[in-house]
C-alpha atoms as a PDB file:
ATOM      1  CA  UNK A   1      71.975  12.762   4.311  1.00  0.00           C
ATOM      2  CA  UNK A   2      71.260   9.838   5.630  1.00  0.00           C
ATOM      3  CA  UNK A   3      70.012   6.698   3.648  1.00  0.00           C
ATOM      4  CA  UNK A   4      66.290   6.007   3.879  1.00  0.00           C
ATOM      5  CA  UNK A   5      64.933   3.155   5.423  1.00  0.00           C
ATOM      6  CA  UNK A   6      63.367   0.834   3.149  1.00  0.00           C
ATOM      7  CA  UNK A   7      60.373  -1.733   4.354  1.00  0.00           C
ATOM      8  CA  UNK A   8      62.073  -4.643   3.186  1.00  0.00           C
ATOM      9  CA  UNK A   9      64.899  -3.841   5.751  1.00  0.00           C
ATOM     10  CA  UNK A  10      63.571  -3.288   8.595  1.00  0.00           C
ATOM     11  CA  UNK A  11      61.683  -7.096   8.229  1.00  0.00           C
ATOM     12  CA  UNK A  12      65.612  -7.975   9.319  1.00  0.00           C
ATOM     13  CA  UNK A  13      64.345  -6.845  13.270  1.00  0.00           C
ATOM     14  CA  UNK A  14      61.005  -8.061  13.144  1.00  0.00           C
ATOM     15  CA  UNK A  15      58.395 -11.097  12.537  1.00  0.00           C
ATOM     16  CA  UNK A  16      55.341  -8.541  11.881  1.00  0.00           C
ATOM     17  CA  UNK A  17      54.216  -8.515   8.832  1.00  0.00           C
ATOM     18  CA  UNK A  18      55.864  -5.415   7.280  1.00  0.00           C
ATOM     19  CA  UNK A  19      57.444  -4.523   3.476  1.00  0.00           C
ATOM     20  CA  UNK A  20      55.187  -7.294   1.689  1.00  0.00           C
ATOM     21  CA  UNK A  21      54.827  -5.734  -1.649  1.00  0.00           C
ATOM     22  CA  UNK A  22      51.979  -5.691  -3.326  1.00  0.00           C
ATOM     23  CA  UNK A  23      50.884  -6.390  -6.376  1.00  0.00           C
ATOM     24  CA  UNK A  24      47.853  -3.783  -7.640  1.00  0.00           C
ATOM     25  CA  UNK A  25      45.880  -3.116  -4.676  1.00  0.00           C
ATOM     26  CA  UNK A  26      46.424  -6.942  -2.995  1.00  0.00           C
ATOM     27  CA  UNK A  27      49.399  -8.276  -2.065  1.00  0.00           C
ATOM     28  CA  UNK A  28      51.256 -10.897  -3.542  1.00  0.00           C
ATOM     29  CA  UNK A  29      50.349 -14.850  -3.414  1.00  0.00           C
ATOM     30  CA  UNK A  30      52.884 -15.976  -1.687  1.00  0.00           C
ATOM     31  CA  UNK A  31      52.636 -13.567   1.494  1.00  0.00           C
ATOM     32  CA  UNK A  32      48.684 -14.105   0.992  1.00  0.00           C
ATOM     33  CA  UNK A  33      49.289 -17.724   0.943  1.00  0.00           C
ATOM     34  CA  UNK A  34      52.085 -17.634   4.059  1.00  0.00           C
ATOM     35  CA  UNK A  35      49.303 -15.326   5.643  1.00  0.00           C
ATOM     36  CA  UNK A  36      46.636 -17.761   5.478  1.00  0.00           C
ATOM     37  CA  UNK A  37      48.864 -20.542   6.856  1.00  0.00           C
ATOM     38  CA  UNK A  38      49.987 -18.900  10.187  1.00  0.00           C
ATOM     39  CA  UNK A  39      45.822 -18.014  10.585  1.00  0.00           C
ATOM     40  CA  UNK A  40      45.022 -21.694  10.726  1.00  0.00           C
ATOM     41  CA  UNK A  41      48.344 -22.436  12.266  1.00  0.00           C
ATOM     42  CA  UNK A  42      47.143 -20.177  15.250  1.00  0.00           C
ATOM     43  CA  UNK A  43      43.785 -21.200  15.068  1.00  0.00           C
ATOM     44  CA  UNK A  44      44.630 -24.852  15.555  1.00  0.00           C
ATOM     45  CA  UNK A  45      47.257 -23.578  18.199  1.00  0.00           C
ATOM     46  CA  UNK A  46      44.087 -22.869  20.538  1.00  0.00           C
ATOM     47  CA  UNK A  47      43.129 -26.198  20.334  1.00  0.00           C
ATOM     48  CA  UNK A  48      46.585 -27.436  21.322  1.00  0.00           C
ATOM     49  CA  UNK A  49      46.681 -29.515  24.942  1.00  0.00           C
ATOM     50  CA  UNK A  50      49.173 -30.138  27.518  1.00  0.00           C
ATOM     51  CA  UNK A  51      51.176 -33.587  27.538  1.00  0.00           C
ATOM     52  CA  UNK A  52      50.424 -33.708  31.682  1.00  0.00           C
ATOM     53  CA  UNK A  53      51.872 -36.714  32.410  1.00  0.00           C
ATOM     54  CA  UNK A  54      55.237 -35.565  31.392  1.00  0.00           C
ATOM     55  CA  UNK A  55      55.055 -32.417  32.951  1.00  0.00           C
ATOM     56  CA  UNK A  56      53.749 -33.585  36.009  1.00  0.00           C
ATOM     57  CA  UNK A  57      56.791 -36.067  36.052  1.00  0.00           C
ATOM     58  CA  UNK A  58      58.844 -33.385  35.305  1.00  0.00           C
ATOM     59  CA  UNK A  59      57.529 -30.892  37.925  1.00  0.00           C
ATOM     60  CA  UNK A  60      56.472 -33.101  40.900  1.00  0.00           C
ATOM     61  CA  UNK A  61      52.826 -31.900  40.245  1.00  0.00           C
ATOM     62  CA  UNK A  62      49.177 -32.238  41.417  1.00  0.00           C
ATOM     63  CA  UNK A  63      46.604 -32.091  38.434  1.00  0.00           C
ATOM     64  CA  UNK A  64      43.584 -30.461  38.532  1.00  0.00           C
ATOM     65  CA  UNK A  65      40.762 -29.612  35.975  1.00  0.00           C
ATOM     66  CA  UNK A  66      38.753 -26.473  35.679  1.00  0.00           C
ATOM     67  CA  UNK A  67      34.733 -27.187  35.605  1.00  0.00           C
ATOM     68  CA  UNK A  68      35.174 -27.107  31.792  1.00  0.00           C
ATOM     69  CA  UNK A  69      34.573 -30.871  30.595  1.00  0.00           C
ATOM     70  CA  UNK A  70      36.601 -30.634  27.988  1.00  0.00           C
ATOM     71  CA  UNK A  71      37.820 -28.310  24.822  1.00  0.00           C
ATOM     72  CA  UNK A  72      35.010 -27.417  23.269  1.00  0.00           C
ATOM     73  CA  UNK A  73      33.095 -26.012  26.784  1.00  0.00           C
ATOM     74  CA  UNK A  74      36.256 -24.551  27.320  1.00  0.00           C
ATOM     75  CA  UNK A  75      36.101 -22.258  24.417  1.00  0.00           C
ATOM     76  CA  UNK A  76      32.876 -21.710  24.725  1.00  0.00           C
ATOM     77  CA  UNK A  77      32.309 -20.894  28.542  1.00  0.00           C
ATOM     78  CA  UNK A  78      35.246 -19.083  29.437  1.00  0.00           C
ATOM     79  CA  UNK A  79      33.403 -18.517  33.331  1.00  0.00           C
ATOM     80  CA  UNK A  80      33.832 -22.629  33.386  1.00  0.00           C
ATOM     81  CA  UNK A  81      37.823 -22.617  32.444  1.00  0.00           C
ATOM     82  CA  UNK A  82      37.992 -20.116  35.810  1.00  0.00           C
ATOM     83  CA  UNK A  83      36.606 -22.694  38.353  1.00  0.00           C
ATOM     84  CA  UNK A  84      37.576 -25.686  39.883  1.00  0.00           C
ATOM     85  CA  UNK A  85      36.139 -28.799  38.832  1.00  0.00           C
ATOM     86  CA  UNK A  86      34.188 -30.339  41.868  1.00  0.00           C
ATOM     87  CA  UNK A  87      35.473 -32.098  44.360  1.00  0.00           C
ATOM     88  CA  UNK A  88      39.549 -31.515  43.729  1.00  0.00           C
ATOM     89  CA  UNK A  89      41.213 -32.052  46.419  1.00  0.00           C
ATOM     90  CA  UNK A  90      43.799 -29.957  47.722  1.00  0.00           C
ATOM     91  CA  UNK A  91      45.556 -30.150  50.999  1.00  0.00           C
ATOM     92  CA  UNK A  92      46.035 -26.383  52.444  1.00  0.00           C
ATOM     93  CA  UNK A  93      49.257 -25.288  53.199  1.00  0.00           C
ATOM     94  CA  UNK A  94      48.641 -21.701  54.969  1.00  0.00           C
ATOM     95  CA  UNK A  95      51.053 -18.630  53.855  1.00  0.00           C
ATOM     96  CA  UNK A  96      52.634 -20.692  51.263  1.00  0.00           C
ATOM     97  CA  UNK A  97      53.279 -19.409  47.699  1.00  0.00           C
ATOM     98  CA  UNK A  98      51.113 -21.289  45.033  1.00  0.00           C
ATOM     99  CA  UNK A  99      52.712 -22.088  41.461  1.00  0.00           C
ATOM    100  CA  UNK A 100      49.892 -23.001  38.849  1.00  0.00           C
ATOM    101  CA  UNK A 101      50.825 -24.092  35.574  1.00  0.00           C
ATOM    102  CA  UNK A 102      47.962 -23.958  33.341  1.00  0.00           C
ATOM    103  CA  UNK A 103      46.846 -24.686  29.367  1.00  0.00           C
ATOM    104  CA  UNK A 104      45.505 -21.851  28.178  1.00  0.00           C
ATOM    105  CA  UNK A 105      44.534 -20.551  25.109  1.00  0.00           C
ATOM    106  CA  UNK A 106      47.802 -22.264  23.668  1.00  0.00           C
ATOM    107  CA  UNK A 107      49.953 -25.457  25.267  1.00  0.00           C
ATOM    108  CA  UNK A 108      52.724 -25.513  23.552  1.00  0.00           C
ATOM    109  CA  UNK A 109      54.889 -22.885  25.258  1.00  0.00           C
ATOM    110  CA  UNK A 110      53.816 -24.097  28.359  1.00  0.00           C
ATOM    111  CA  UNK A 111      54.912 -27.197  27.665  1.00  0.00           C
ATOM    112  CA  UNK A 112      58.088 -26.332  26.294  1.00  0.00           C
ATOM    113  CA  UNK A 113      59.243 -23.334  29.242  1.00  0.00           C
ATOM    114  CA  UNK A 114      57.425 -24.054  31.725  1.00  0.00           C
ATOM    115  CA  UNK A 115      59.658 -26.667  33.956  1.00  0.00           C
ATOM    116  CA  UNK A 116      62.451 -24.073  33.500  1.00  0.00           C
ATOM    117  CA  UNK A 117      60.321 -21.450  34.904  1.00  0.00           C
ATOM    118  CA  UNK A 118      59.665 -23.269  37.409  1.00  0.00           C
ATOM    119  CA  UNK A 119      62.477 -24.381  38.806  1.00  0.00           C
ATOM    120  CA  UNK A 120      63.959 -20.869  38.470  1.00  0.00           C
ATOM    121  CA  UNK A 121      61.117 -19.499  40.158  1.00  0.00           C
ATOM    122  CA  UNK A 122      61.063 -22.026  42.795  1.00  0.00           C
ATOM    123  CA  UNK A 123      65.036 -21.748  43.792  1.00  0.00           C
ATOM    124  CA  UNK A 124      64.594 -17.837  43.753  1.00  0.00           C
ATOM    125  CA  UNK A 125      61.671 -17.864  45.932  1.00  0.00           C
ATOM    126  CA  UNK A 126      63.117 -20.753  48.616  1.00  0.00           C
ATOM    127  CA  UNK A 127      66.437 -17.805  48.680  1.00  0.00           C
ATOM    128  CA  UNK A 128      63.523 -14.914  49.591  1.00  0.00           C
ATOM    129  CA  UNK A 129      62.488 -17.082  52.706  1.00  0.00           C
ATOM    130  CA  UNK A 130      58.827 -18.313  50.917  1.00  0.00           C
ATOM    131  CA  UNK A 131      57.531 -21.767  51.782  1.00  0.00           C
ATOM    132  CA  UNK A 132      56.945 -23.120  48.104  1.00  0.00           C
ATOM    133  CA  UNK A 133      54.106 -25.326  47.924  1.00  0.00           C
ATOM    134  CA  UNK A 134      54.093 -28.688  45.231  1.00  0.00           C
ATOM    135  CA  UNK A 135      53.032 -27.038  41.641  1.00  0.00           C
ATOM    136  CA  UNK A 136      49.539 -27.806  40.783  1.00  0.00           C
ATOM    137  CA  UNK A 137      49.134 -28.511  37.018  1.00  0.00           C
ATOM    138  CA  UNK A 138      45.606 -27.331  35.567  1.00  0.00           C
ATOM    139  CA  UNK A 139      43.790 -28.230  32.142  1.00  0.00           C
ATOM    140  CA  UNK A 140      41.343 -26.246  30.464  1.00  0.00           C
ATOM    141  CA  UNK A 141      42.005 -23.388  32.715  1.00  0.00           C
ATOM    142  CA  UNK A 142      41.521 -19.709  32.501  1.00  0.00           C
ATOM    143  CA  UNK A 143      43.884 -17.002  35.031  1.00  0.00           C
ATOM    144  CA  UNK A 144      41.389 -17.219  37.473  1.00  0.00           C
ATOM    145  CA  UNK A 145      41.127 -20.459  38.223  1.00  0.00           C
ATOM    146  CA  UNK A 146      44.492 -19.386  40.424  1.00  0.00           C
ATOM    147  CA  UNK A 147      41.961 -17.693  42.966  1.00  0.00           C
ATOM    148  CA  UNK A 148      40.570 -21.228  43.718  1.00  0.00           C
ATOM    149  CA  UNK A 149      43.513 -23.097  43.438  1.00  0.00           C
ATOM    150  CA  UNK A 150      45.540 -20.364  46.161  1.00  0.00           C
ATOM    151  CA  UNK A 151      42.306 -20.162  48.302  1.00  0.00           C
ATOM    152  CA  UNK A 152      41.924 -23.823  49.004  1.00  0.00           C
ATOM    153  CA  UNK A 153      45.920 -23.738  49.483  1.00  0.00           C
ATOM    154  CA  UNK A 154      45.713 -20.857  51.612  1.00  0.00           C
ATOM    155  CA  UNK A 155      47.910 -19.336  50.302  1.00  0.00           C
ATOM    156  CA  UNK A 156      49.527 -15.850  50.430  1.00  0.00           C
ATOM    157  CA  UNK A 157      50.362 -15.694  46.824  1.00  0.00           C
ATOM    158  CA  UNK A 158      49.491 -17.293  43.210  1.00  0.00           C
ATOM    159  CA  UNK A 159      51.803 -17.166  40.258  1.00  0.00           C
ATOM    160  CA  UNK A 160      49.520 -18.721  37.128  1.00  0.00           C
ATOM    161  CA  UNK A 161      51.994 -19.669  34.936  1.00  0.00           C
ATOM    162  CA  UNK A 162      49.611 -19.710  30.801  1.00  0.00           C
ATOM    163  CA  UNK A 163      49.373 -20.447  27.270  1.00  0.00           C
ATOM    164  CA  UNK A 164      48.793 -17.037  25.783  1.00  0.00           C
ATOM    165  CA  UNK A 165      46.617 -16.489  23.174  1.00  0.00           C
ATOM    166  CA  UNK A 166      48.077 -17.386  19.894  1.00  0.00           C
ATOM    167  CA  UNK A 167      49.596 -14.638  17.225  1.00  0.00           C
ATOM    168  CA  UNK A 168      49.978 -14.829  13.664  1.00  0.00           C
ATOM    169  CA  UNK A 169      54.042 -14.848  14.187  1.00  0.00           C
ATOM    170  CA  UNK A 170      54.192 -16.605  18.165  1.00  0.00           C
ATOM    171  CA  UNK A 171      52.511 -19.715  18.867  1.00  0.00           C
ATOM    172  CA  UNK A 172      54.829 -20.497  21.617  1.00  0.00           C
ATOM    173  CA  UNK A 173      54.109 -17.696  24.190  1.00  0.00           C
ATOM    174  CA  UNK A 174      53.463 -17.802  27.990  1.00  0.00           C
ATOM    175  CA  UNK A 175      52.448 -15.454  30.599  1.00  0.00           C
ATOM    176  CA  UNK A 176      52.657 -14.764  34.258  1.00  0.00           C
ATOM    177  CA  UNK A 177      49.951 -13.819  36.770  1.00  0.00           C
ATOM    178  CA  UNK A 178      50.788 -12.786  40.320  1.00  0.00           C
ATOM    179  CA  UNK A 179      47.993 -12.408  42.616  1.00  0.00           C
ATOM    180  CA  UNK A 180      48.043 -11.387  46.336  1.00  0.00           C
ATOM    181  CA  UNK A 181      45.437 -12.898  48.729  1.00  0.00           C
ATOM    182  CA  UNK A 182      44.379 -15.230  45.872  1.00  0.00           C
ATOM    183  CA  UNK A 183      40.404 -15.469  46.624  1.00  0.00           C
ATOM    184  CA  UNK A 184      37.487 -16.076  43.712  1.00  0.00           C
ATOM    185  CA  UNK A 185      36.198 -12.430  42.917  1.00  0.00           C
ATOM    186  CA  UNK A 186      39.620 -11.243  42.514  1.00  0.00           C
ATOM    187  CA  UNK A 187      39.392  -8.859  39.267  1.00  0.00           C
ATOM    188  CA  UNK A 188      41.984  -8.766  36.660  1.00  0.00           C
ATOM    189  CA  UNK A 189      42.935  -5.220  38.267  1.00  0.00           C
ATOM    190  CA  UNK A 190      44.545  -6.889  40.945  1.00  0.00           C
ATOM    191  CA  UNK A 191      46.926  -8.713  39.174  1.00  0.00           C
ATOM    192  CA  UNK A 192      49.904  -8.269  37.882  1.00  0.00           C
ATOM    193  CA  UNK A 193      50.943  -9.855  34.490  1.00  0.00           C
ATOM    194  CA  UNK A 194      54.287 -10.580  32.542  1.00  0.00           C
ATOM    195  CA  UNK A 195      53.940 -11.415  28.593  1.00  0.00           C
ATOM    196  CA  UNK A 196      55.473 -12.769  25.749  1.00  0.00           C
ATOM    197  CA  UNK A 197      57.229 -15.639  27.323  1.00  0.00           C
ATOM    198  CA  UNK A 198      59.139 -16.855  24.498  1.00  0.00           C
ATOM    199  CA  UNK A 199      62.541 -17.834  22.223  1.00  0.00           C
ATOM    200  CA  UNK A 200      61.645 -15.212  20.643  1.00  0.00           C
ATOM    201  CA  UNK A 201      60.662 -13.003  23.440  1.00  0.00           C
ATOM    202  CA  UNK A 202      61.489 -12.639  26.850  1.00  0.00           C
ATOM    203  CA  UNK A 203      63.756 -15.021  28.265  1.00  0.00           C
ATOM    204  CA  UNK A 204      63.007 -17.850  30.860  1.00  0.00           C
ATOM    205  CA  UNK A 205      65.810 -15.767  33.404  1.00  0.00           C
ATOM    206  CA  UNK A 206      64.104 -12.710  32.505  1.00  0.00           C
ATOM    207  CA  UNK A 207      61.112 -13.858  33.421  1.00  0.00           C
ATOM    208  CA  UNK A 208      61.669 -15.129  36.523  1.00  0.00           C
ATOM    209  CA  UNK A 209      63.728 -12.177  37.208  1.00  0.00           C
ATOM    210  CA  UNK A 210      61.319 -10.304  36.684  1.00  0.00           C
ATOM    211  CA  UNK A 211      58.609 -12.160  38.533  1.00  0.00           C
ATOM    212  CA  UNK A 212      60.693 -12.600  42.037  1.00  0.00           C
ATOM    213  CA  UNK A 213      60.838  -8.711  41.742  1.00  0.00           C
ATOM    214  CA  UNK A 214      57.100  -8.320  41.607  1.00  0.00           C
ATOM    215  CA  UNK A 215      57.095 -10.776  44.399  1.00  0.00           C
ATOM    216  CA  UNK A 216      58.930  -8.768  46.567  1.00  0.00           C
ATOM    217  CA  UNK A 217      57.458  -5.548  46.159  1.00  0.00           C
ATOM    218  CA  UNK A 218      54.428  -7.243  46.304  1.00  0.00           C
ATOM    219  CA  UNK A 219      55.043  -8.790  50.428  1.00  0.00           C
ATOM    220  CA  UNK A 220      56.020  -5.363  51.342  1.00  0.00           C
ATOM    221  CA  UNK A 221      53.162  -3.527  49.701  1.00  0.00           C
ATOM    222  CA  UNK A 222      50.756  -6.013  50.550  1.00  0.00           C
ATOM    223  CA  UNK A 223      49.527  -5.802  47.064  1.00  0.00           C
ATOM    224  CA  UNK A 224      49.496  -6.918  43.671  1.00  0.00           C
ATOM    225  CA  UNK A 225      47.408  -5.124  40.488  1.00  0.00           C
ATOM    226  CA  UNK A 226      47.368  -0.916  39.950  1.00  0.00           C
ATOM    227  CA  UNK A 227      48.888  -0.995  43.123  1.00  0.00           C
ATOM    228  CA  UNK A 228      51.547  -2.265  42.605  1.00  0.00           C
ATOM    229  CA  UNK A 229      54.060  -0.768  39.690  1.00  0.00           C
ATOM    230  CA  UNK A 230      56.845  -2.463  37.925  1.00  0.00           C
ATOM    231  CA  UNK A 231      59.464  -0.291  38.788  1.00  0.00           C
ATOM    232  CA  UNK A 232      62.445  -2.927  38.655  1.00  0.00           C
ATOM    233  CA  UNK A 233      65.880  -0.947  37.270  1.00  0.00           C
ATOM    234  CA  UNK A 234      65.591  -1.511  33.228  1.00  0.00           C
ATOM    235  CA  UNK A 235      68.778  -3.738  31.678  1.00  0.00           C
ATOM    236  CA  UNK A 236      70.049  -1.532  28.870  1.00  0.00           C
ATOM    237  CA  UNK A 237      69.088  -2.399  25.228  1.00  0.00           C
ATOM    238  CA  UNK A 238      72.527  -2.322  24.280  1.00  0.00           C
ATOM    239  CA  UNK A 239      76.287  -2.826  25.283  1.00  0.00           C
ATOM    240  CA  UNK A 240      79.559  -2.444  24.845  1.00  0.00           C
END
């Protein structure tokens, strides 16, 4: 027969909070206590901002802000984090591609991956034949603001590069949001999104990867959202 799994083995493959014991009906102080610490570790995480003058350095960026003033509105008026802040220049660059790198709900893994990204993205994308416009670095920004940002651009396509929203076990984690045609009024249905940007997640190369795929099938289909589906050929789990 073979052995039974026990909880406290299989928290060897995962950070979720699985095999904790318990102690009567509540579980025990110190996973209560390391449970309360990640809660205001990820609440604080949402109130985490973007150094922008070192990643603007780093990327050769334009900042912008959304029409958020500042954290608080941010959090509170999620419809103002998804518009430009008046009067932000932009000079249009018709058909380009449009790379956004925005805060979030969470600046730290932006921070940290997204000048790798970047750059990956940037060289793959050049290869393909896609004039690259300068990044454009946004605070207090939601995914939509992209639609503005690749409107006033003119461009074909927006990748928003974005602090997810912070877990109890990832505080680090980015996302990707491809638009085609970016125009305000798009709806989250026509976008496509890759997740869990992380060390402990998927890789900067996968990402990108993964991305320039999309990106493709996306010029020919003329289409990004339901439309169009992720069927890139799947890397096996395991080798050898």
């Amino acid at each position: 027969m073979t052995a039974p799994v026990l909880w406290r083995d299989l928290r060897r493959y995962t950070a979720a909070r699985v095999g904790l014991g318990r102690v009567g009906n509540g579980l025990p102080t110190a996973a209560h206590l390391d449970f309360q610490e990640a809660h205001a570790q990820a609440r604080d995480a949402v109130w985490s901002t973007l150094d922008v003058p070192v990643l603007r350095d780093a990327l050769g960026a334009q900042v912008v802000a959304s029409a958020a003033p500042d954290r608080r509105a941010y959090l509170l008026r999620p419809d103002l984090g998804r518009r430009l802040a008046e009067g932000v220049p932009l000079t249009p660059r018709p058909g380009c591609f449009a790379i956004v790198v925005a805060d979030g709900l969470c600046a730290t893994g932006v921070q940290a991956q997204a000048p790798a990204l970047v750059t990956a993205l940037t060289e793959g994308l050049h290869q393909a034949g896609w004039d690259v416009a300068p990044p454009v670095i946004a605070t207090q920004a939601r995914v939509a603001i992209g639609d503005a940002i690749g409107q006033a651009l003119g461009a074909a396509m927006v990748a928003v590069l974005i602090g997810e929203r912070p877990g109890l076990s990832a505080l680090d984690s980015m996302g990707i949001y491809l638009t085609h045609a970016p125009r305000p009024g798009r709806r989250d249905a026509e976008r496509n999104c890759i997740s869990n940007i992380r060390p402990g997640g998927l890789s900067v190369a996968e990402a990108a990867a993964k991305l320039l795929w999309l990106v493709a099938a996306a010029r020919g289909l003329g289409a990004t959202g339901v439309a169009l589906k992720d069927e890139q050929p799947a890397l096996p789990l395991l080798e050898g």
